[in-house]
N, C-alpha and C. Protein backbone atom coordinates (compact mmCIF):
# COMPACT_ATOMS: atom_id res chain seq x y z
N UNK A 1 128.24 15.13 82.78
CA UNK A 1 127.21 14.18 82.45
C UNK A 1 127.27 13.77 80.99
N UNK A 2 127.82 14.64 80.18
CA UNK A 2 127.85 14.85 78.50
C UNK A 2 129.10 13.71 78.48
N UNK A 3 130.05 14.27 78.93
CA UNK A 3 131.45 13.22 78.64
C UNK A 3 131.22 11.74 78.64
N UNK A 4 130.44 11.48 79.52
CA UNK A 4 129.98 10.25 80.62
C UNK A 4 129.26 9.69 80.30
N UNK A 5 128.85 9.93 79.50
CA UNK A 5 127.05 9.46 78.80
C UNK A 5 126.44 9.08 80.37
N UNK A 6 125.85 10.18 80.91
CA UNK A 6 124.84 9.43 82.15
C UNK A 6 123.83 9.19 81.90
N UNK A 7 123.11 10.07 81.13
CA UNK A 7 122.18 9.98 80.57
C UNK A 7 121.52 8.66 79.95
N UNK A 8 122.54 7.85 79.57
CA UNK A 8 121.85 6.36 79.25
C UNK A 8 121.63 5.61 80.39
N UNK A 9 121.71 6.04 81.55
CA UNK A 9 121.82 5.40 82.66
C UNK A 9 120.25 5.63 83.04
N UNK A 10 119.57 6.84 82.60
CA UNK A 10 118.13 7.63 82.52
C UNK A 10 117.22 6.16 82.68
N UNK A 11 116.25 5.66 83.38
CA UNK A 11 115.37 4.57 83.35
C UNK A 11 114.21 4.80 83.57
N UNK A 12 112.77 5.56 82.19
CA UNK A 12 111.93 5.90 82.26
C UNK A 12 111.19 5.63 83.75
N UNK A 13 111.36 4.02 83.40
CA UNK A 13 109.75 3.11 84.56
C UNK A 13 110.46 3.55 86.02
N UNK A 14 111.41 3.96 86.42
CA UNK A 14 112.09 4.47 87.66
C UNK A 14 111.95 5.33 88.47
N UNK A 15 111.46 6.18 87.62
CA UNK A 15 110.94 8.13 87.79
C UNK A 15 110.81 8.87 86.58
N UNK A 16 110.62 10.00 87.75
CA UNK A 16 110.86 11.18 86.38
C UNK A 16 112.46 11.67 85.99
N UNK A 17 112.62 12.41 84.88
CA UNK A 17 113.75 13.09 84.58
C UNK A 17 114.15 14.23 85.61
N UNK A 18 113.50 14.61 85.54
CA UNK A 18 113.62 15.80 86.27
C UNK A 18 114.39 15.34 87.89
N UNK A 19 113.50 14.35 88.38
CA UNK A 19 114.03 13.79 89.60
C UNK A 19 115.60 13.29 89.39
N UNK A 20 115.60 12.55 88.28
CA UNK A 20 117.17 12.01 87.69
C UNK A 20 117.94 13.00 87.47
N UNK A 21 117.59 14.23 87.27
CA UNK A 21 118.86 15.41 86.87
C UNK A 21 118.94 16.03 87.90
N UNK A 22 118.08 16.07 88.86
CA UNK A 22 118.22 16.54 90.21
C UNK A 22 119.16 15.71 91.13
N UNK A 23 119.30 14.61 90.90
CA UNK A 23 119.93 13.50 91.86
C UNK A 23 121.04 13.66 91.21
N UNK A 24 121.41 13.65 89.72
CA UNK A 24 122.77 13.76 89.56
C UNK A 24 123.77 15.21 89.78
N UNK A 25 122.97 15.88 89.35
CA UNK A 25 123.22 16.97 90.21
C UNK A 25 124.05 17.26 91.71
N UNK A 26 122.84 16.50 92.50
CA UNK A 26 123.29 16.56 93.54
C UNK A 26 124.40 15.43 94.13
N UNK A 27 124.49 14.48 92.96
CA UNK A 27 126.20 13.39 93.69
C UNK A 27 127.17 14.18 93.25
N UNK A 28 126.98 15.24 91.59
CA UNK A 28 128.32 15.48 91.46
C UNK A 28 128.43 16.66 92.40
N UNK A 29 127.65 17.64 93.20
CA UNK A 29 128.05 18.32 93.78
C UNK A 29 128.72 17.33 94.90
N UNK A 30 128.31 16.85 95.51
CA UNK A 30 129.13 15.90 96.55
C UNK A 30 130.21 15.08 96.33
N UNK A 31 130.28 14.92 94.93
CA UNK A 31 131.54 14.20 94.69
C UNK A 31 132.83 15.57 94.50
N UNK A 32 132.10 16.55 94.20
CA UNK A 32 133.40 18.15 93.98
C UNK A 32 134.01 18.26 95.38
N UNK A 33 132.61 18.23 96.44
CA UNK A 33 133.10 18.85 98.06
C UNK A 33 134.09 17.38 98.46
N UNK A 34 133.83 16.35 97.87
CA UNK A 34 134.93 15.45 98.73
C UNK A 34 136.49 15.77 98.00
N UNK A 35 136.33 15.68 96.71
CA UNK A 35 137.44 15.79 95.75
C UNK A 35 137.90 17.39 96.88
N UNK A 36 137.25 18.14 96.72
CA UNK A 36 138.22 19.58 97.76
C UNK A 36 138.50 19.27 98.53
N UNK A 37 137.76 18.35 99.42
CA UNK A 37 138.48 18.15 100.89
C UNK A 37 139.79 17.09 101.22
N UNK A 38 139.69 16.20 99.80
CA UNK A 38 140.72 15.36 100.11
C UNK A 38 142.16 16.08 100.10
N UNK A 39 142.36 17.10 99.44
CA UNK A 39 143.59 17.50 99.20
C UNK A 39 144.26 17.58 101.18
N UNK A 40 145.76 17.22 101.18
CA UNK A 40 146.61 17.41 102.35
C UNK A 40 146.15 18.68 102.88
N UNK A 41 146.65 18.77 104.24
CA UNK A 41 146.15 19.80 105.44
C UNK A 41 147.10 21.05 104.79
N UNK A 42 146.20 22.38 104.42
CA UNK A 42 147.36 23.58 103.64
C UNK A 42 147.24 23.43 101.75
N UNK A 43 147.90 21.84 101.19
CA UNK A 43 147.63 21.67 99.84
C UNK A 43 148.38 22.85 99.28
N UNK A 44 149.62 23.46 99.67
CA UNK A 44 150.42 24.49 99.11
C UNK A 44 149.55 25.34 98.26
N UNK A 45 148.29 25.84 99.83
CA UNK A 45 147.92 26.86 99.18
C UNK A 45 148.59 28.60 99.96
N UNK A 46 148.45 29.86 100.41
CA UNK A 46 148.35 31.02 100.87
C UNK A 46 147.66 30.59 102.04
N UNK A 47 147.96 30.95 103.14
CA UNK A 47 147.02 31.12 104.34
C UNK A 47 146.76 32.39 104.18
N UNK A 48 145.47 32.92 104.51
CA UNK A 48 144.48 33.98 104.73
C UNK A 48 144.72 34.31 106.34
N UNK A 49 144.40 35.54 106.52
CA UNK A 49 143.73 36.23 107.48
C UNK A 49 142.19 35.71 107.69
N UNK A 50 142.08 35.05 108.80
CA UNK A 50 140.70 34.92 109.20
C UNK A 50 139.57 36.25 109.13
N UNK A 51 140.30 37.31 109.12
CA UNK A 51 139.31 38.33 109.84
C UNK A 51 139.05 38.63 108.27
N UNK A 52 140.04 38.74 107.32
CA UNK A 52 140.06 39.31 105.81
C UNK A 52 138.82 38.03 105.06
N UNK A 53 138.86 36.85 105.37
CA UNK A 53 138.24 35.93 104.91
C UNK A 53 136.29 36.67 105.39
N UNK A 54 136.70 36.54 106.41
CA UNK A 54 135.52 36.46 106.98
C UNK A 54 134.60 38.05 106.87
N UNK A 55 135.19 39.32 106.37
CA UNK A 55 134.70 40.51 105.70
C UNK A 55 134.30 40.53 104.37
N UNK A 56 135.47 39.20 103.70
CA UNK A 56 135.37 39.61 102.62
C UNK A 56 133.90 38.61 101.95
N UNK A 57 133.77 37.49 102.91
CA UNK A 57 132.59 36.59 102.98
C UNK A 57 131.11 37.36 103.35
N UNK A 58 130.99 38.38 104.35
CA UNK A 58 130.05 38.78 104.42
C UNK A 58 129.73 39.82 103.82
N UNK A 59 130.67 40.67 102.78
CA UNK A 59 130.21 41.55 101.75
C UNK A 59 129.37 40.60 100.47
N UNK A 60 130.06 39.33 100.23
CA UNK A 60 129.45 38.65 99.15
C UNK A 60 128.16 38.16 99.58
N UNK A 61 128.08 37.85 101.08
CA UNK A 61 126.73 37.29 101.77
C UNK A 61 125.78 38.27 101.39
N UNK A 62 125.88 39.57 101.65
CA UNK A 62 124.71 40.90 101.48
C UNK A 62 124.57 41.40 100.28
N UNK A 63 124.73 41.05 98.90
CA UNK A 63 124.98 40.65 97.81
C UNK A 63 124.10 39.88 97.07
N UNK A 64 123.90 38.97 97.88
CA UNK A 64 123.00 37.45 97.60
C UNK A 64 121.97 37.59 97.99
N UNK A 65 120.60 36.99 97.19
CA UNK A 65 119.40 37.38 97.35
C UNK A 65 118.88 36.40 98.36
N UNK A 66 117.99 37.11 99.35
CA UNK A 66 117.80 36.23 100.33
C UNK A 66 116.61 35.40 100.28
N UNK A 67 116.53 33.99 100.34
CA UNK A 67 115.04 33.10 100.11
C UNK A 67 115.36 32.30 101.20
N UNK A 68 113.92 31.71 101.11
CA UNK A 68 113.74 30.78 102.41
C UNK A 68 113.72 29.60 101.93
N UNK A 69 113.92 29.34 100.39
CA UNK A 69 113.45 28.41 99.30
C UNK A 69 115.04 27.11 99.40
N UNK A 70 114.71 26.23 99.43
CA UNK A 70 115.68 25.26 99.45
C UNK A 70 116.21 24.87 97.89
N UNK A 71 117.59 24.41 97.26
CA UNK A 71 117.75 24.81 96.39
C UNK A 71 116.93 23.75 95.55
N UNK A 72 115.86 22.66 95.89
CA UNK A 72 115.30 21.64 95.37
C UNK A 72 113.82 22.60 95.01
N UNK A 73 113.65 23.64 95.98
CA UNK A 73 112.54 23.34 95.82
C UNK A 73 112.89 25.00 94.29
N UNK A 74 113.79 25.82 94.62
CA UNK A 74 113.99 26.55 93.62
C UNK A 74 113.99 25.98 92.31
N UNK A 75 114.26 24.49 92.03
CA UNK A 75 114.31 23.89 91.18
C UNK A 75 113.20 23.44 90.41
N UNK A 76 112.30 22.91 91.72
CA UNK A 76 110.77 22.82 91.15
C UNK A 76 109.86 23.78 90.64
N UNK A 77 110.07 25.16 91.06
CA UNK A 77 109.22 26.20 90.76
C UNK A 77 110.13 26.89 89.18
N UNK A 78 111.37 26.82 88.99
CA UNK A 78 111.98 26.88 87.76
C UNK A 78 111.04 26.19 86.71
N UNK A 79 110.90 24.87 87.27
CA UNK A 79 110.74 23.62 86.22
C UNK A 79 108.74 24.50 85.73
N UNK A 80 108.12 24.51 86.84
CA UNK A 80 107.16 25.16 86.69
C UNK A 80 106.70 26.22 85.97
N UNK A 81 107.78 27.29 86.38
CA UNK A 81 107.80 28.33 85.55
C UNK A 81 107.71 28.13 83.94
N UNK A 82 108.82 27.28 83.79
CA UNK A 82 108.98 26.99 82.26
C UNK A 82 108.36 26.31 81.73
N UNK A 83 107.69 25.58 81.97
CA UNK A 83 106.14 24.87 81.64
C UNK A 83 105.17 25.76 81.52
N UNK A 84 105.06 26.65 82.22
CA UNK A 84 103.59 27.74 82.15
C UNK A 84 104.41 28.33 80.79
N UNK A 85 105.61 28.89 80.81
CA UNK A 85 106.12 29.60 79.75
C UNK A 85 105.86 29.02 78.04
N UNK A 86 106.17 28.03 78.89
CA UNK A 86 105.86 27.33 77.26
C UNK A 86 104.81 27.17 76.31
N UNK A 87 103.61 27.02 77.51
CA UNK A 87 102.25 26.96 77.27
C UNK A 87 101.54 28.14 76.81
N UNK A 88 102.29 29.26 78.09
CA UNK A 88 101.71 30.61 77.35
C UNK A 88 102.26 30.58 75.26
N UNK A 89 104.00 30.59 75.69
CA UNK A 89 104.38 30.76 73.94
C UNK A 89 103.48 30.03 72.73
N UNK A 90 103.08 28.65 73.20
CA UNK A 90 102.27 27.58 72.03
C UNK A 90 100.96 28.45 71.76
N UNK A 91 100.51 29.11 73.19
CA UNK A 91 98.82 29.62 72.78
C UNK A 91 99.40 30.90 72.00
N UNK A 92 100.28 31.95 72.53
CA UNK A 92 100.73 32.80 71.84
C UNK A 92 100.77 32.53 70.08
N UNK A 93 101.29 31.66 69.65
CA UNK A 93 101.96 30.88 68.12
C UNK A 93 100.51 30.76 67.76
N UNK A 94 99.86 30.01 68.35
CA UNK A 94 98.44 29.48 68.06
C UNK A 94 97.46 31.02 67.21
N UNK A 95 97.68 32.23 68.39
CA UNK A 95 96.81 32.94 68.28
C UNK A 95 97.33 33.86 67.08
N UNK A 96 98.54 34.03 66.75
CA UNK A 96 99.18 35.17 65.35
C UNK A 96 99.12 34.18 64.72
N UNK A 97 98.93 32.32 64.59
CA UNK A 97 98.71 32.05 63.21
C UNK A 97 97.22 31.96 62.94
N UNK A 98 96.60 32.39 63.67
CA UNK A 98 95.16 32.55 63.09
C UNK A 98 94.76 33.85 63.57
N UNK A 99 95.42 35.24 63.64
CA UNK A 99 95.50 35.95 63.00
C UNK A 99 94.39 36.90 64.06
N UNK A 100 94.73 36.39 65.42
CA UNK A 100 94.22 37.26 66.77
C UNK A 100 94.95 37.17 67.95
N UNK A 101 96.26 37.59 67.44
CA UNK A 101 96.99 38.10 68.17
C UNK A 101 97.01 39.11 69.38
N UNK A 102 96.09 40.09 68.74
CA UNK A 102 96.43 41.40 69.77
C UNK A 102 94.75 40.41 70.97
N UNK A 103 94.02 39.92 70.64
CA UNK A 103 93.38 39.08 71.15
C UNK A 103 94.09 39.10 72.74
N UNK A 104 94.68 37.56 72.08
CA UNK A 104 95.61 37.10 73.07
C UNK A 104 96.22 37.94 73.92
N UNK A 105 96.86 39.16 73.39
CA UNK A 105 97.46 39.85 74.27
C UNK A 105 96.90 40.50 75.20
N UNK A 106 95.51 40.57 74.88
CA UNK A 106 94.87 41.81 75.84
C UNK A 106 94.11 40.39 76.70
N UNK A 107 93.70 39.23 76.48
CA UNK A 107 93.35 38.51 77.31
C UNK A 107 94.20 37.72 78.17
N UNK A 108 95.59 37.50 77.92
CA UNK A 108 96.89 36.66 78.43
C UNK A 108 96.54 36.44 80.09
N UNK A 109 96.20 37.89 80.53
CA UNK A 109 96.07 38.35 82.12
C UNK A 109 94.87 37.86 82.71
N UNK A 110 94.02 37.25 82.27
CA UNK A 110 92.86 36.48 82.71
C UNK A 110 93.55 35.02 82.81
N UNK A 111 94.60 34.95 82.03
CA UNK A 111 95.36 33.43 82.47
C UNK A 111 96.50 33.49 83.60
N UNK A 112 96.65 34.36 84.20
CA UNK A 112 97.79 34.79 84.48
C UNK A 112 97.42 35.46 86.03
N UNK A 113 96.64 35.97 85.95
CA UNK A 113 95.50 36.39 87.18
C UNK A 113 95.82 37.92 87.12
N UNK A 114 96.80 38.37 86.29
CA UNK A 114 96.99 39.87 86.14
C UNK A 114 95.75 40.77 86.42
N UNK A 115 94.59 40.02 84.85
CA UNK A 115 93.76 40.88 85.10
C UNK A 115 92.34 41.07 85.42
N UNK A 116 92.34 39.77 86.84
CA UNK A 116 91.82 39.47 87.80
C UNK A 116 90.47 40.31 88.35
N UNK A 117 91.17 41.53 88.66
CA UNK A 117 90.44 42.86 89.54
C UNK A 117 89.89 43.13 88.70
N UNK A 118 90.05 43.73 87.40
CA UNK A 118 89.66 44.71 86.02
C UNK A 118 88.16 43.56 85.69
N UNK A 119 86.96 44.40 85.71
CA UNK A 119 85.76 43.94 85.11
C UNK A 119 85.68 43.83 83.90
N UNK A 120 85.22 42.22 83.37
CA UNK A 120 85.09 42.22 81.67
C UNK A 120 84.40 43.34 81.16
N UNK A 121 83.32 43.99 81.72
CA UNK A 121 82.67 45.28 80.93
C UNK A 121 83.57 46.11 80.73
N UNK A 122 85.02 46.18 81.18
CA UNK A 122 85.71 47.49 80.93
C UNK A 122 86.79 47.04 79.66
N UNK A 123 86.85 45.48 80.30
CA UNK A 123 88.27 45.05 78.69
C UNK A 123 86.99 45.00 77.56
N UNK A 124 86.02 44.83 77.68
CA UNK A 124 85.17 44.60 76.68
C UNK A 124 84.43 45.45 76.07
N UNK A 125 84.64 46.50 76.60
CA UNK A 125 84.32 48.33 75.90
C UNK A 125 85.85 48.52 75.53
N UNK A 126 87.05 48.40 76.02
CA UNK A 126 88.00 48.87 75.14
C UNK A 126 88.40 47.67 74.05
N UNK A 127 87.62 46.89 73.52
CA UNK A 127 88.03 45.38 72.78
C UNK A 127 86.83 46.05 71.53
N UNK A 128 85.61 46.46 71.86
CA UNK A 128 84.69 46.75 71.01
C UNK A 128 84.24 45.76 71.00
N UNK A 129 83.75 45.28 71.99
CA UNK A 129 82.62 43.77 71.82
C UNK A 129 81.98 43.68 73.26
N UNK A 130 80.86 42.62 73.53
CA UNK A 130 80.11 42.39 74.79
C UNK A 130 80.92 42.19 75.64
N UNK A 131 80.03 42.02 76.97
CA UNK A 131 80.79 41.82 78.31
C UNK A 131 80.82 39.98 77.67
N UNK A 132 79.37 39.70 77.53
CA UNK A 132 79.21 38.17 77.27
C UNK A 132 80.09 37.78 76.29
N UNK A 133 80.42 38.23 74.96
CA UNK A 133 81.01 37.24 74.02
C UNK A 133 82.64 37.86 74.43
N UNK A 134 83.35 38.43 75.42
CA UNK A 134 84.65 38.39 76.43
C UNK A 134 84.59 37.62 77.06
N UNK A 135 83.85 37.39 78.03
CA UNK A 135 83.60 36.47 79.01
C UNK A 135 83.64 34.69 78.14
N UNK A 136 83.05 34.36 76.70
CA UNK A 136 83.06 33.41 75.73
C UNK A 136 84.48 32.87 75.48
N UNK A 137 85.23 34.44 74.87
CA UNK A 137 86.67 34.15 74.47
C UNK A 137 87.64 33.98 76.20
N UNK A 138 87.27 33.91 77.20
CA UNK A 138 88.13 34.18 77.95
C UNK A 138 87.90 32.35 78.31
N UNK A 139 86.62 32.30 78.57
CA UNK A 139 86.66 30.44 78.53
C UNK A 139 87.59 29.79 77.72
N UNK A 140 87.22 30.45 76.20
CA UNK A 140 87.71 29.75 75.59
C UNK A 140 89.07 29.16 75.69
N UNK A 141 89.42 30.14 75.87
CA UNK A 141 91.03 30.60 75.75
C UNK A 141 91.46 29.52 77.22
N UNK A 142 91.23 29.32 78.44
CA UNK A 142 91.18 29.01 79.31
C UNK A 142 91.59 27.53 79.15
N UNK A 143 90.38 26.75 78.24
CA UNK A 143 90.14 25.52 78.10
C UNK A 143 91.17 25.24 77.51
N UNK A 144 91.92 26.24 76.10
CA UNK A 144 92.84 25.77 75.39
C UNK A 144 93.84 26.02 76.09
N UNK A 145 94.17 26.60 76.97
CA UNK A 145 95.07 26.60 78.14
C UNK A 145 95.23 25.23 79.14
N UNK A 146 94.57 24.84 79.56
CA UNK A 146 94.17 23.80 79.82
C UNK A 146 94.84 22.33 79.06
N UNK A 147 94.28 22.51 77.54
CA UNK A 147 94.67 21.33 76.22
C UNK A 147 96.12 21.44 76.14
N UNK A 148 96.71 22.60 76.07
CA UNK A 148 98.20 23.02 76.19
C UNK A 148 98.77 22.67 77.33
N UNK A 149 98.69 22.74 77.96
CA UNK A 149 99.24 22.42 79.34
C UNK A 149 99.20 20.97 80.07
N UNK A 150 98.36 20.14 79.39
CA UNK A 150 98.23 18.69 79.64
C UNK A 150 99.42 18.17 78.51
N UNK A 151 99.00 18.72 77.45
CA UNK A 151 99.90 18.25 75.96
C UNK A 151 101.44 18.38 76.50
N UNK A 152 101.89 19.77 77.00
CA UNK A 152 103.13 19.93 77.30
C UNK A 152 103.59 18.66 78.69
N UNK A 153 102.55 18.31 79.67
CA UNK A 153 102.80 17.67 80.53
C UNK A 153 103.40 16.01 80.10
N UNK A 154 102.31 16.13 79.42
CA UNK A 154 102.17 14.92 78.38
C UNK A 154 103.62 14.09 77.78
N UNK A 155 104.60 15.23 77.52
CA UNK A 155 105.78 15.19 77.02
C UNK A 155 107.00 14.91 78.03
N UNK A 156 106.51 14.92 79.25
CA UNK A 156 107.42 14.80 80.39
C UNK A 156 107.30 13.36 81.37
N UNK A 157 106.26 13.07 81.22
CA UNK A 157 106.01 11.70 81.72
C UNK A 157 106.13 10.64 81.02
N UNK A 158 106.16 9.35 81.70
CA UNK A 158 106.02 8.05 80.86
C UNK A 158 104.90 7.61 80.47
N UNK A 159 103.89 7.80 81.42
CA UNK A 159 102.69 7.16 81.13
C UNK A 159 101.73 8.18 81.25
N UNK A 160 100.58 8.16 80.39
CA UNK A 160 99.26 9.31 81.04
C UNK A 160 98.64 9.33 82.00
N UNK A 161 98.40 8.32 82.88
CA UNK A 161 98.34 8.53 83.82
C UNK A 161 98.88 9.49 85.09
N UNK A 162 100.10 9.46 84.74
CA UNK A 162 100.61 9.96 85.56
C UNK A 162 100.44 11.83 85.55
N UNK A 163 99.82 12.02 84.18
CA UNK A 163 99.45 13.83 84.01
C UNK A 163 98.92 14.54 85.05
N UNK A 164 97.47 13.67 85.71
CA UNK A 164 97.01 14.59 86.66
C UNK A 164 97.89 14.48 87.71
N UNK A 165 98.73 13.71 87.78
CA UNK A 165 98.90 13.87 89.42
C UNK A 165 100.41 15.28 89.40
N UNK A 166 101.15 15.40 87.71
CA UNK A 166 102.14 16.44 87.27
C UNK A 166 101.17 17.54 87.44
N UNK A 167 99.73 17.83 86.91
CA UNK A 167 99.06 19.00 86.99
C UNK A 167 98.99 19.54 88.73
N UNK A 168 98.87 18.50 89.75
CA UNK A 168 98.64 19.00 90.67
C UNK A 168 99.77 19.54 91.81
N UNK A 169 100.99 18.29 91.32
CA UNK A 169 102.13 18.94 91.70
C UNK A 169 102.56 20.04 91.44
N UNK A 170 102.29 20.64 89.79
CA UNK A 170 102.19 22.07 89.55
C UNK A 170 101.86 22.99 89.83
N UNK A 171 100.59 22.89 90.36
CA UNK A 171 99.75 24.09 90.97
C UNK A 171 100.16 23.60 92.94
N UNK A 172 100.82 22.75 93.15
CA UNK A 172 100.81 23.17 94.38
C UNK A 172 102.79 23.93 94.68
N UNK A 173 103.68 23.32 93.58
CA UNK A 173 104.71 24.28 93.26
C UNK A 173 104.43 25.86 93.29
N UNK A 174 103.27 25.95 91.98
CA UNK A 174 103.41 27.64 91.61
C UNK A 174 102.67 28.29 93.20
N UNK A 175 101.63 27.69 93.69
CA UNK A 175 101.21 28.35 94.94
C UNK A 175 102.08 28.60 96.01
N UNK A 176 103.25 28.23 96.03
CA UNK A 176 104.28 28.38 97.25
C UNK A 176 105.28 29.52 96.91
């Protein structure tokens, strides 16, 4: 794609990127499987043992991790992943430059659903503060989760409009 400049071929008002690197993706894989298949019947290669092919295929098969996930949609929940990642790192940056760090760390899991089960009266006796002003910072933190996560979206689309409808594709990615 680098050699080729495809990339100028990229046409914001068209789609997304993501959709465009997915599609190219997927011609040059199809352009590799034709390029293999054109070669002559043999192509002065070794003939194999069928039976040796076919052992040595299903040791590599049991090997390989098994999903039910299609490789598009592995792609979407990647893309997902690394968006939440990012968002977590910015609030992370956010919170050691103003100097409440360990904060963040002990609240991260209220964004995360980690720490879901665990009652604020218990993070909030080992924090040394109320159930209520935990329950304050955990909004807080939430909302700016929220501001981060539109901002990062923000950076991937053409138009703003189009954010909520990336937020919801998101959350219906990470739920699958």
């Amino acid at each position: 794609m680098l050699e080729r400049h495809y990339l100028r071929d990229y046409q914001r008002e068209r789609g997304r990127f993501r959709t465009f690197l997915l599609s190219s993706v997927q011609n040059f894989l199809s352009n590799e499987r034709d390029w293999d298949r054109a070669a002559k019947r043999g192509g002065g290669r070794t003939l194999l043992r069928l039976d040796e092919v076919f052992e040595k295929g299903e040791r590599r098969y049991s090997l390989e991790p098994s999903t039910e996930l299609t490789p598009e949609r592995i792609f979407e929940k990647d893309w997902a992943n690394t968006l939440l990642d990012r968002t977590l790192h910015r609030l992370q940056a956010d919170a050691a430059s103003a100097g409440n760090l360990k904060q963040f760390s002990r609240l991260k899991g209220y964004l995360t659903g980690e720490e879901s089960s665990i009652p604020y009266s218990k993070v909030a006796e080992t924090m040394g503060t109320t159930e209520g002003a935990l329950k304050v910072a955990v909004h807080r933190l939430r909302q700016r989760f929220r501001e981060v996560l539109h901002d990062e979206i923000a950076q991937t689309v053409s138009h703003p409009d189009q954010i909520q409808e990336e937020i919801r594709f998101l959350t219906v990615v990470v739920s699958q």
